[in-house]
N, C-alpha and C. Protein backbone atom coordinates (compact mmCIF):
# COMPACT_ATOMS: atom_id res chain seq x y z
N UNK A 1 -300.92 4.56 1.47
CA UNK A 1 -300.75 3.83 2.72
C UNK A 1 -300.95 4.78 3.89
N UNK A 2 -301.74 4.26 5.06
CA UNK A 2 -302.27 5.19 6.07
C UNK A 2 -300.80 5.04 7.02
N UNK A 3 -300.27 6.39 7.48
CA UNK A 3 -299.41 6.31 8.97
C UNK A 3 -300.28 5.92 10.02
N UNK A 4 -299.68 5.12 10.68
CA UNK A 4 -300.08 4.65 12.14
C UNK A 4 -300.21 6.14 12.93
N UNK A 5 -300.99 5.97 14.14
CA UNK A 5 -300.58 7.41 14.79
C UNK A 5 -299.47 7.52 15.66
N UNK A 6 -298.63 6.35 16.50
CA UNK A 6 -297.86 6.45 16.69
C UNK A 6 -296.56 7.18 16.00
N UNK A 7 -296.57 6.78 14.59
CA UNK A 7 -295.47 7.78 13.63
C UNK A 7 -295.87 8.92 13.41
N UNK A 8 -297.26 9.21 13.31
CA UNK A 8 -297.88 10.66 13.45
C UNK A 8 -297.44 11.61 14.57
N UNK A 9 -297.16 10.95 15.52
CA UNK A 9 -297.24 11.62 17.12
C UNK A 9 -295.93 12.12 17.19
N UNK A 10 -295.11 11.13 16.67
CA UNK A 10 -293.75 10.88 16.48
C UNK A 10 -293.18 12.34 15.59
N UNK A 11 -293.69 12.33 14.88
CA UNK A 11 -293.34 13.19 13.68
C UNK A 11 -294.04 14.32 14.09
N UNK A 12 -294.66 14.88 14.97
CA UNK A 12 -295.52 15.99 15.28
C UNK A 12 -294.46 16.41 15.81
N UNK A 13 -293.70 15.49 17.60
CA UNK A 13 -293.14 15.93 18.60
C UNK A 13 -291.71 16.40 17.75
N UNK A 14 -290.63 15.71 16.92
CA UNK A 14 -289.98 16.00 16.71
C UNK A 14 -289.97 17.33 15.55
N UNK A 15 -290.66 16.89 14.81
CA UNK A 15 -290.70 18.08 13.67
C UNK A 15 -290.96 19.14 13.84
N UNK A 16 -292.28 19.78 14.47
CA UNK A 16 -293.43 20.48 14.84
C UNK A 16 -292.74 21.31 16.10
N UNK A 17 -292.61 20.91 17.46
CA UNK A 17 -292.74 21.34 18.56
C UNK A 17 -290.75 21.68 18.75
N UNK A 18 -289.84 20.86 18.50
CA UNK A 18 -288.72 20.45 18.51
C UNK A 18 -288.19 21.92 17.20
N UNK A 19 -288.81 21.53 16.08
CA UNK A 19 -288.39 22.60 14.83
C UNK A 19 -289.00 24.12 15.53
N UNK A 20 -290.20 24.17 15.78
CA UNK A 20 -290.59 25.47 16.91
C UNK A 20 -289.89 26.05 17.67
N UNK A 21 -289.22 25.25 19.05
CA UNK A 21 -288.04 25.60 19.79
C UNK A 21 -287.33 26.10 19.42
N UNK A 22 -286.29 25.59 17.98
CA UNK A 22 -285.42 25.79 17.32
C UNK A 22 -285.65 27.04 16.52
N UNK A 23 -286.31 27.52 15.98
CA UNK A 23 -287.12 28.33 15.01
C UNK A 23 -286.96 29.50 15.56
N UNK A 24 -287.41 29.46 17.25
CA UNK A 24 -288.09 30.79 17.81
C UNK A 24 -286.63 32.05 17.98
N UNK A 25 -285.84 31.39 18.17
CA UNK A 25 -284.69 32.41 18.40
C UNK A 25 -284.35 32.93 17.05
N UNK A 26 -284.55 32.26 15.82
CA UNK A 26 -284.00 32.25 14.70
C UNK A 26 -285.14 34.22 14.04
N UNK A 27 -286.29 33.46 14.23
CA UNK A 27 -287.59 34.39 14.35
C UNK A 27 -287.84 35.51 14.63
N UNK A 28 -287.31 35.43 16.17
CA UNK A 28 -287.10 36.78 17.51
C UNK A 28 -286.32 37.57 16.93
N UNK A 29 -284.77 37.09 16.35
CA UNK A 29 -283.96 38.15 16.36
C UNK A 29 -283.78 38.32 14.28
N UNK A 30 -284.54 37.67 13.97
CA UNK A 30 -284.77 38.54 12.23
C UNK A 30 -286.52 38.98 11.90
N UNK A 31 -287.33 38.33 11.28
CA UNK A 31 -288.40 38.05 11.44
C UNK A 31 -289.09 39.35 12.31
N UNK A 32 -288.89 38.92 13.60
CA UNK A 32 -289.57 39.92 14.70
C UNK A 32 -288.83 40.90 15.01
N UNK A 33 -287.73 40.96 14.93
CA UNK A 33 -287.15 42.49 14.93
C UNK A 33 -287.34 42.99 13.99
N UNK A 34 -287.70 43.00 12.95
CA UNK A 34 -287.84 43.35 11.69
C UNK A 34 -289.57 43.87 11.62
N UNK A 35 -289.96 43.64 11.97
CA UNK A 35 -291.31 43.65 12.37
C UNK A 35 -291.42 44.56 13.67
N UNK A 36 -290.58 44.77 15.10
CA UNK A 36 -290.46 45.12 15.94
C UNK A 36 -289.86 46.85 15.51
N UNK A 37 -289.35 46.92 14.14
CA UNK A 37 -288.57 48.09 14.13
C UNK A 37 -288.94 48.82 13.26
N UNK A 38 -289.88 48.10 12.25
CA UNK A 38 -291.58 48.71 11.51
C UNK A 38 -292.17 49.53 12.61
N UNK A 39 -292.95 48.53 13.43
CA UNK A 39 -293.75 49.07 14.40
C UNK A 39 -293.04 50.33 15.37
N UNK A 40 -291.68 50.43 15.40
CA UNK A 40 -291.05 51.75 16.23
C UNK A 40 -291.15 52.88 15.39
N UNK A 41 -290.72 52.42 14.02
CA UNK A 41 -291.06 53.67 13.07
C UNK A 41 -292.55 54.08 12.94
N UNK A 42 -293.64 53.10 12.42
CA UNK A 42 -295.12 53.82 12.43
C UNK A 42 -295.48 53.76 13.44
N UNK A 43 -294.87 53.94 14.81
CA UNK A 43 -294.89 54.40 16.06
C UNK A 43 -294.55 56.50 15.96
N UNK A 44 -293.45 56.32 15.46
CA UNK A 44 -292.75 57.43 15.48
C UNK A 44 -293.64 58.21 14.78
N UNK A 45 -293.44 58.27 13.35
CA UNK A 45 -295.01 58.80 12.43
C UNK A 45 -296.07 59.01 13.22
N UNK A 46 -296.69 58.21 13.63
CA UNK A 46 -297.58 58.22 14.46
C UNK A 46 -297.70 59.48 15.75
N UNK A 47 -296.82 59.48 16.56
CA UNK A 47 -296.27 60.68 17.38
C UNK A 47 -296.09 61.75 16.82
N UNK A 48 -295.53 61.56 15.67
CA UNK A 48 -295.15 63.06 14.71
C UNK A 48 -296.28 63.21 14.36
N UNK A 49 -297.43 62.78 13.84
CA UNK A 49 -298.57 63.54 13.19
C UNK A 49 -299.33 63.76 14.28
N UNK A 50 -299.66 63.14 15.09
CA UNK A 50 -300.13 63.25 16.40
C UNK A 50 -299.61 65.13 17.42
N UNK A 51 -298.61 64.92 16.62
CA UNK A 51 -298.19 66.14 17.93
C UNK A 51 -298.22 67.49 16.80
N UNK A 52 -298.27 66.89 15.58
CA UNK A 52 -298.69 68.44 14.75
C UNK A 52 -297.24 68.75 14.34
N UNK A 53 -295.86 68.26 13.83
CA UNK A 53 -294.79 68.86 13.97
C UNK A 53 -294.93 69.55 12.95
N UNK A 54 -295.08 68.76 11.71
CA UNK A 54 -294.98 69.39 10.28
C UNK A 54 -295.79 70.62 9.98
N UNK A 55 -296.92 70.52 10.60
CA UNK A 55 -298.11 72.03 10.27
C UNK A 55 -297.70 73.22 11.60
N UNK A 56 -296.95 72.52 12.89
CA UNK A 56 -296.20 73.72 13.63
C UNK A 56 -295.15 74.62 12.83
N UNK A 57 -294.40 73.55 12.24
CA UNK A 57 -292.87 74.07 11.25
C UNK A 57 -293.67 75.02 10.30
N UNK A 58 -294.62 74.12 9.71
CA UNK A 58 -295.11 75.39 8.24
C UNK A 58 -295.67 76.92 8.51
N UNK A 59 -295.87 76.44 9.66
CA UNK A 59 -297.11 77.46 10.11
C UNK A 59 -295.97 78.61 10.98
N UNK A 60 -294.90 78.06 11.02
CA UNK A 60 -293.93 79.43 11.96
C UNK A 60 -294.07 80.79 12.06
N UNK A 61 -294.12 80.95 10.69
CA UNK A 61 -293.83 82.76 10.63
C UNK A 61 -295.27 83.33 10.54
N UNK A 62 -296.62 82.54 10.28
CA UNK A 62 -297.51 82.64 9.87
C UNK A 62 -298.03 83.36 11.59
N UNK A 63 -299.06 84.75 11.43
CA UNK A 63 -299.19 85.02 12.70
C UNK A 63 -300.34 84.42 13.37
N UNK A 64 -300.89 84.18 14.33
CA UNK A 64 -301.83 84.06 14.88
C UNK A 64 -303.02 84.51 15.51
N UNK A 65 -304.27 84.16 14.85
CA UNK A 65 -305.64 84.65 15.04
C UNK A 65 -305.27 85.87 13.59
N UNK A 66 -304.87 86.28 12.76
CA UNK A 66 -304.82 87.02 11.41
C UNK A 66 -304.38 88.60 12.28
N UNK A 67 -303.56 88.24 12.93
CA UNK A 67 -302.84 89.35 13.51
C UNK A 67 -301.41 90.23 12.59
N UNK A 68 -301.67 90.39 11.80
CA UNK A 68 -300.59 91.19 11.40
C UNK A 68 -300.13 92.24 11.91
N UNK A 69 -300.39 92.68 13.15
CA UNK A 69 -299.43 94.15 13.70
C UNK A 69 -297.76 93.44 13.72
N UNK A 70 -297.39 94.15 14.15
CA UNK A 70 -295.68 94.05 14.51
C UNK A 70 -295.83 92.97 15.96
N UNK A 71 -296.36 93.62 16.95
CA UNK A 71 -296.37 92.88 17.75
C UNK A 71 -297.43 91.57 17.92
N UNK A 72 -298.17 91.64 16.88
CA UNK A 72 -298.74 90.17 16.80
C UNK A 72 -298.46 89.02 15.95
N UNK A 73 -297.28 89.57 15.26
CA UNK A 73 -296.41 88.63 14.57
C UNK A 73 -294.87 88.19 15.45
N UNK A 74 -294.68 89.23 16.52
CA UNK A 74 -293.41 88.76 17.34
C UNK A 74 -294.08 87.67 18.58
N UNK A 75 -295.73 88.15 18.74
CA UNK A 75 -295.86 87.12 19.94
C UNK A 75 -296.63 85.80 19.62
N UNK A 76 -296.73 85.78 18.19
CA UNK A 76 -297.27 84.12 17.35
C UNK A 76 -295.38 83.90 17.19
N UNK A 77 -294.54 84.48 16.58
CA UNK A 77 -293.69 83.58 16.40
C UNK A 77 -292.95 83.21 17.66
N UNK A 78 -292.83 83.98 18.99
CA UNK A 78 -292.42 83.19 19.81
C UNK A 78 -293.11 82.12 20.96
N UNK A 79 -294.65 82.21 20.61
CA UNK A 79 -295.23 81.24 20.86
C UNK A 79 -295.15 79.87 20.24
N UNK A 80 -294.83 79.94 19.04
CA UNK A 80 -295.24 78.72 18.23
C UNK A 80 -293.39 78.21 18.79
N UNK A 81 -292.15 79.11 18.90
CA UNK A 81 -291.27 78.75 19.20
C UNK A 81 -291.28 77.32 20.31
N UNK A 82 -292.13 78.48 21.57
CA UNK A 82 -292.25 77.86 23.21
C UNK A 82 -293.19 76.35 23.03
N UNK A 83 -294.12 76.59 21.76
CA UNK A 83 -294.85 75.05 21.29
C UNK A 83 -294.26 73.97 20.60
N UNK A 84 -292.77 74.87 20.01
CA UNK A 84 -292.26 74.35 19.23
C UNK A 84 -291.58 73.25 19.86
N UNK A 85 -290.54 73.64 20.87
CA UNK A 85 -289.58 73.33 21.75
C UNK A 85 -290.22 72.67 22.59
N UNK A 86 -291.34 72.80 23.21
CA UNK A 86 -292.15 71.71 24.09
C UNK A 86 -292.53 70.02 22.97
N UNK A 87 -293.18 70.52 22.15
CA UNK A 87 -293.50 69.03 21.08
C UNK A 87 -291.98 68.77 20.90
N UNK A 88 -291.30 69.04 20.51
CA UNK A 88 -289.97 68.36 19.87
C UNK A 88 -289.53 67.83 21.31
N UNK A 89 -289.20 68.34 22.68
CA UNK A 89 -288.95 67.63 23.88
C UNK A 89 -289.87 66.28 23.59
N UNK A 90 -291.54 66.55 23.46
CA UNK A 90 -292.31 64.99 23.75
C UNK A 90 -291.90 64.04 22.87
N UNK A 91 -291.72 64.71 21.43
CA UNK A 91 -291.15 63.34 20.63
C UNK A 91 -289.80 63.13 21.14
N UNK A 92 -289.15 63.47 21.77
CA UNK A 92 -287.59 63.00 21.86
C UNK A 92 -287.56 62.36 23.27
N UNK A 93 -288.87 62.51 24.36
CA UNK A 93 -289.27 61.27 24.73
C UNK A 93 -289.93 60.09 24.97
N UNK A 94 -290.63 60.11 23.37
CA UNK A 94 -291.24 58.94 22.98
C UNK A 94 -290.07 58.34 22.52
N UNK A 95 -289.09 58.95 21.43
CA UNK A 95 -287.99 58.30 21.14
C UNK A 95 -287.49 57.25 21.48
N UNK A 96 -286.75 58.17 22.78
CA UNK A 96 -286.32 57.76 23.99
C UNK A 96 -286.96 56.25 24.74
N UNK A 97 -288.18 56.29 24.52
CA UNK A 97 -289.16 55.32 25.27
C UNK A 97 -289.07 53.95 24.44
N UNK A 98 -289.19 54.47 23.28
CA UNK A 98 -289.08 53.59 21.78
C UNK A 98 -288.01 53.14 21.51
N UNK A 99 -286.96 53.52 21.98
CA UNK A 99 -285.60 53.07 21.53
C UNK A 99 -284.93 52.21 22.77
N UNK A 100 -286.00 52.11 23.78
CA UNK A 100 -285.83 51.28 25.04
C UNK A 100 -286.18 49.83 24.68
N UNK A 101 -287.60 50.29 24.78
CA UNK A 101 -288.71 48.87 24.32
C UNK A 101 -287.74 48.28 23.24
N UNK A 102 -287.35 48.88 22.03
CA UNK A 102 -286.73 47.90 21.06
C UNK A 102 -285.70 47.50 21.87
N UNK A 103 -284.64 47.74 22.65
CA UNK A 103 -283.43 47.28 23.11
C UNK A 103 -284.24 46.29 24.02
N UNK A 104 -284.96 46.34 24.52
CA UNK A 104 -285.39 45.02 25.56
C UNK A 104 -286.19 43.59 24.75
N UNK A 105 -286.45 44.47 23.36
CA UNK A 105 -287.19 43.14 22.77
C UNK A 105 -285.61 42.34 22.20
N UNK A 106 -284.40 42.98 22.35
CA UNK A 106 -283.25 42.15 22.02
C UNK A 106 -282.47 41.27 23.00
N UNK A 107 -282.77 42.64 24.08
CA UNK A 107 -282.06 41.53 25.25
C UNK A 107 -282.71 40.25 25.94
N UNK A 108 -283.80 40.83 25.88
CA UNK A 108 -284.88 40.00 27.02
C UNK A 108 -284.83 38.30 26.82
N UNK A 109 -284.51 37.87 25.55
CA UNK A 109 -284.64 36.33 25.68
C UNK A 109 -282.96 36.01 26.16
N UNK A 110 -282.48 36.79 25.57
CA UNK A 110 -281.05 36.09 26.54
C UNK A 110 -280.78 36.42 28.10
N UNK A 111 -281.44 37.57 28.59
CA UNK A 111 -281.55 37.46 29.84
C UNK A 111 -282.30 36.67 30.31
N UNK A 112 -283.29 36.13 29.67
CA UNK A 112 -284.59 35.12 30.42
C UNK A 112 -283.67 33.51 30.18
N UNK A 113 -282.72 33.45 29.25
CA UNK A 113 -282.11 32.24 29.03
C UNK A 113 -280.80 32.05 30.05
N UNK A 114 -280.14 33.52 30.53
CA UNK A 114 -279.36 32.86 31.24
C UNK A 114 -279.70 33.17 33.06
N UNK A 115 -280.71 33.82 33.00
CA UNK A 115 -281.27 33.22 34.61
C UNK A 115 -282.04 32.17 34.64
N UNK A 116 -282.75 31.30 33.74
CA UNK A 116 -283.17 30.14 33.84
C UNK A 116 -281.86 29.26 33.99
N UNK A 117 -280.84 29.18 33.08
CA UNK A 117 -279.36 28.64 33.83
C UNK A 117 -279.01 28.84 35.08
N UNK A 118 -278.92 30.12 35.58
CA UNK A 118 -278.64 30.38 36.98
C UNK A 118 -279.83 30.12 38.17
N UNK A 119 -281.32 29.83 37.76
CA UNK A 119 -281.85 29.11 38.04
C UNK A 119 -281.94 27.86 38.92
N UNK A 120 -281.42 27.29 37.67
CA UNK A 120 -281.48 25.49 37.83
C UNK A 120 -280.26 25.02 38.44
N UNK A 121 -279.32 26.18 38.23
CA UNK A 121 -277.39 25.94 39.05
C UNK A 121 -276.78 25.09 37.95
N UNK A 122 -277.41 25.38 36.28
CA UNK A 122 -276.68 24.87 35.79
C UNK A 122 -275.35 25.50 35.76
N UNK A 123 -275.18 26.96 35.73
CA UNK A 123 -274.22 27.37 35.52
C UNK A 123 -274.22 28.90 37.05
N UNK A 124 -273.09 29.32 37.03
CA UNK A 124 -273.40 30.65 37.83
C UNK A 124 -272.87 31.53 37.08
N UNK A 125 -273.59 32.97 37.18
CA UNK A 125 -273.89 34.09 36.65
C UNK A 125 -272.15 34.78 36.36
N UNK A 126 -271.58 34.08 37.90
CA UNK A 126 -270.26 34.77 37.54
C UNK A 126 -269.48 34.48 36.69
N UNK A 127 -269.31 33.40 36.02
CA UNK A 127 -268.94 32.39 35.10
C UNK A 127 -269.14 33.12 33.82
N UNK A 128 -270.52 33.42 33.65
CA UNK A 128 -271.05 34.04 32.26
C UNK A 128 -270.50 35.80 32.63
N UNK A 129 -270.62 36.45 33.15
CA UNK A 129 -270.83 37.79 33.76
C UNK A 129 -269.76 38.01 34.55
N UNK A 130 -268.72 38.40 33.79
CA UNK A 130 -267.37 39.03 34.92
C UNK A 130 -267.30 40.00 35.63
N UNK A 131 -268.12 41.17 35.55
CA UNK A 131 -268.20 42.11 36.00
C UNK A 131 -269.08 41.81 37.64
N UNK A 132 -270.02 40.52 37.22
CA UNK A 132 -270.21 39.92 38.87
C UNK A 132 -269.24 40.13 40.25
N UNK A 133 -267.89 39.50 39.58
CA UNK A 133 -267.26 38.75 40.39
C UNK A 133 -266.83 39.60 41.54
C-alpha cells in the first residue's frame, strides 16, 4: 500500500528534523567529543613529530657536525639543551591552544543556548548566572 505524501511529510517533519534537534546535543557532547579529542591527540602527535622532539631527546649527547673535542661536545650539548627548551615551550603552547579549542567545543552550545534565552527575554541571565547579580 502506497503512503499518501501528506503522511510522508508528516513523518519526515516529526521523525527526521524533530529526532535531529533532539539527537544533536546527544551527538555534540559523546559522538563529537569523542571525535573532537581524537583529533586533539593526532593534533598533538602531529606537533610532536613536527617539532622533532623524539630525534632532539635521542640525539642529546650526540655532538654536532662529528665534533668530538671536549669543547664541541659541551657546545652541541648545550645547544640542543637551548633547542630543547625552546620546542618543549612550542608544544606546551600548542597544548595550551588545544586544550582551549576542546573546552569551547563543550561550552559553546550552552552558551549559544542560553543567550538565545536571554535573547528572546525568555529568561534573564541573572536568574541562570549568580555571579551577574
Amino acid at each position: 500500500m502506497e503512503k499518501s505524501v501528506f503522511i510522508q511529510s508528516i513523518r519526515y517533519i516529526t521523525i527526521d528534523i524533530f529526532g535531529s534537534l533532539i539527537y544533536y546535543p546527544l551527538w555534540w557532547y559523546s559522538v563529537g567529543l569523542k571525535l573532537a579529542a581524537q583529533k586533539f591527540g593526532q593534533n598533538l602527535v602531529f606537533r610532536s613529530h613536527a617539532l622533532g622532539l623524539g630525534i632532539q631527546i635521542s640525539n642529546l649527547f650526540r655532538p654536532m657536525y662529528a665534533d668530538y673535542t671536549i669543547a664541541g661536545r659541551l657546545i652541541s650539548f648545550f645547544m640542543r639543551i637551548v633547542l630543547l627548551v625552546f620546542r618543549i615551550l612550542e608544544m606546551l603552547v600548542f597544548l595550551i591552544w588545544y586544550a582551549i579549542v576542546l573546552l569551547l567545543w563543550v561550552i559553546s552550545p550552552i552558551a549559544i543556548i542560553i543567550n538565545l534565552f536571554h535573547q528572546f527575554y525568555i529568561t534573564d541571565l541573572r536568574d541562570i548566572l549568580p555571579f551577574l547579580k
